[in-house]
C-alpha atoms as a PDB file:
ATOM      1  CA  UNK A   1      24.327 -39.913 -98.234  1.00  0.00           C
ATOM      2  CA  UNK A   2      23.318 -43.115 -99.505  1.00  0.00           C
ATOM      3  CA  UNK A   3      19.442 -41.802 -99.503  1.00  0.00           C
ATOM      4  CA  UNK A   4      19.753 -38.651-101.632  1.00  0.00           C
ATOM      5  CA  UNK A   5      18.254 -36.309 -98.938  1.00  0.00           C
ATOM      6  CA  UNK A   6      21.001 -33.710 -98.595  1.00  0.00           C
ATOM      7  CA  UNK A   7      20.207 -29.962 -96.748  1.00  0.00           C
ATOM      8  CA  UNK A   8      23.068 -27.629 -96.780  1.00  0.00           C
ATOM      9  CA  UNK A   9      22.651 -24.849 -93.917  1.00  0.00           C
ATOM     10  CA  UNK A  10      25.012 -21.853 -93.751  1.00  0.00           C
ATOM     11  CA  UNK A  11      25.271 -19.962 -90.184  1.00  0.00           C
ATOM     12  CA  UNK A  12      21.679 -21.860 -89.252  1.00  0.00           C
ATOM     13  CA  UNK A  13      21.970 -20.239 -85.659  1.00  0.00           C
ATOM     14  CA  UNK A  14      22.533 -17.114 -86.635  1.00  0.00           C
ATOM     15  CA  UNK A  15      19.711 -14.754 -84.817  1.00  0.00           C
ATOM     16  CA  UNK A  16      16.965 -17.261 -83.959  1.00  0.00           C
ATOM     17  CA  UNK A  17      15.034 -17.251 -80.842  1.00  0.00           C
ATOM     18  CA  UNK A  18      15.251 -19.903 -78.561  1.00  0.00           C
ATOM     19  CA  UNK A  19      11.707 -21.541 -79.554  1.00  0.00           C
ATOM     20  CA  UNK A  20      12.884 -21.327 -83.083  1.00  0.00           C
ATOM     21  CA  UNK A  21      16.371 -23.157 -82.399  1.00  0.00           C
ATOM     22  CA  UNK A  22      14.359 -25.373 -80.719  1.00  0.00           C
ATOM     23  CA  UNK A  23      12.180 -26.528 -83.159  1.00  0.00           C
ATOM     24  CA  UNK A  24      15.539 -26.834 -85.925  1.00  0.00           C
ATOM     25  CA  UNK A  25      17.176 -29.152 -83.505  1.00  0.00           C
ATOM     26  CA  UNK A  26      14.157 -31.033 -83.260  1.00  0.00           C
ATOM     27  CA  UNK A  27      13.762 -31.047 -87.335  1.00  0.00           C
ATOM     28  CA  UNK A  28      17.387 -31.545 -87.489  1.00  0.00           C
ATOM     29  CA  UNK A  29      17.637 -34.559 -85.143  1.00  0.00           C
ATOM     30  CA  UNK A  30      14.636 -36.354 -87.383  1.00  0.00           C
ATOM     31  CA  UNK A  31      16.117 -35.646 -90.686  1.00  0.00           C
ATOM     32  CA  UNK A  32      16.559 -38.735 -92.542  1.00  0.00           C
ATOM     33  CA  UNK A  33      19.256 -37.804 -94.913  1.00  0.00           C
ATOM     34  CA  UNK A  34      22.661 -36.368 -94.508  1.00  0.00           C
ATOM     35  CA  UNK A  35      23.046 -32.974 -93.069  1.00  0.00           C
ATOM     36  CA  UNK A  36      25.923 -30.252 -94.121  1.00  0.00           C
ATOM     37  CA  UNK A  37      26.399 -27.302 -92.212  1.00  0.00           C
ATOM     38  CA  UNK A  38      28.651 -24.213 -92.041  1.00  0.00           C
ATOM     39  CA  UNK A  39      28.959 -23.307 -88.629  1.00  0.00           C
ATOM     40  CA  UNK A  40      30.611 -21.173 -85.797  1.00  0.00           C
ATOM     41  CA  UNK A  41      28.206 -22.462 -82.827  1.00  0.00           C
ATOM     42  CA  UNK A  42      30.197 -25.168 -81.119  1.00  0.00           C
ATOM     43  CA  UNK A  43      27.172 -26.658 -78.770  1.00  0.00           C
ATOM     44  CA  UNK A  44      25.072 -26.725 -81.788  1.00  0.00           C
ATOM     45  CA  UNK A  45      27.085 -28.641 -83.791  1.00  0.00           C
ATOM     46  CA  UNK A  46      28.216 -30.985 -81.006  1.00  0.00           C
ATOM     47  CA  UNK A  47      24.317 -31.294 -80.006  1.00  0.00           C
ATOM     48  CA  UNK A  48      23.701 -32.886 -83.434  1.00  0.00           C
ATOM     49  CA  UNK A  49      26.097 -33.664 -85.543  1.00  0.00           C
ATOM     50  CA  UNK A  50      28.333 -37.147 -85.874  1.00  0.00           C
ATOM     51  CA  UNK A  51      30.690 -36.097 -88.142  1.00  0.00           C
ATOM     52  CA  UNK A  52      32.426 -32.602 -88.494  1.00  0.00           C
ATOM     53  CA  UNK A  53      34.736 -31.505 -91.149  1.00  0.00           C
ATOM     54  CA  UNK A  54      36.881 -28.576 -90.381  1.00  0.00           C
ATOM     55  CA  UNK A  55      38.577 -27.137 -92.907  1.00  0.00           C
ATOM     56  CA  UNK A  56      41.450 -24.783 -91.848  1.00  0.00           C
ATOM     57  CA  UNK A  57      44.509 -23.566 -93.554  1.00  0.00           C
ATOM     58  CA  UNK A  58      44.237 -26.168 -96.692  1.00  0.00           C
ATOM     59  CA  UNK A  59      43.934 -29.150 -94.615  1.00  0.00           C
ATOM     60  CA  UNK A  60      40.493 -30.967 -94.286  1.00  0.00           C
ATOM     61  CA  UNK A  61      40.164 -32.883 -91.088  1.00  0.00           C
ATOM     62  CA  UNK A  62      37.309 -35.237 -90.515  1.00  0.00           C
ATOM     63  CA  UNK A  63      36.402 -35.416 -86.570  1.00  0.00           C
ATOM     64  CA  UNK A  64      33.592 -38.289 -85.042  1.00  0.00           C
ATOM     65  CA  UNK A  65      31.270 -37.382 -82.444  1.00  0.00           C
END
């Protein structure tokens, strides 16, 4: 986060067409700043993020890859 570019995306999946996934992968993946997303799509989030945070019965686990 050390750039100040922050988006915060809730469900981002969530009834897009497959160009229009497309193209927010794309924009995703060329983001320069940090990227925080709330999230029930598994291959999305293992497609492009590096970090995931899962937070689940007042625990906070931090997961790489």
């Amino acid at each position: 986060m050390s750039n100040g570019l922050i988006v915060l995306l809730d469900e981002p999946t969530n009834h897009l067409d497959t160009e229009s996934l497309e193209w927010l992968e794309s924009w995703l993946l060329n983001f320069p700043g940090t990227i925080i997303v709330i999230s029930h799509d598994r291959y999305f989030m293992d497609k492009l993020m590096t970090q995931i945070a899962e937070l689940a019965h007042q625990r906070l686990t931090i997961y790489q890859g």
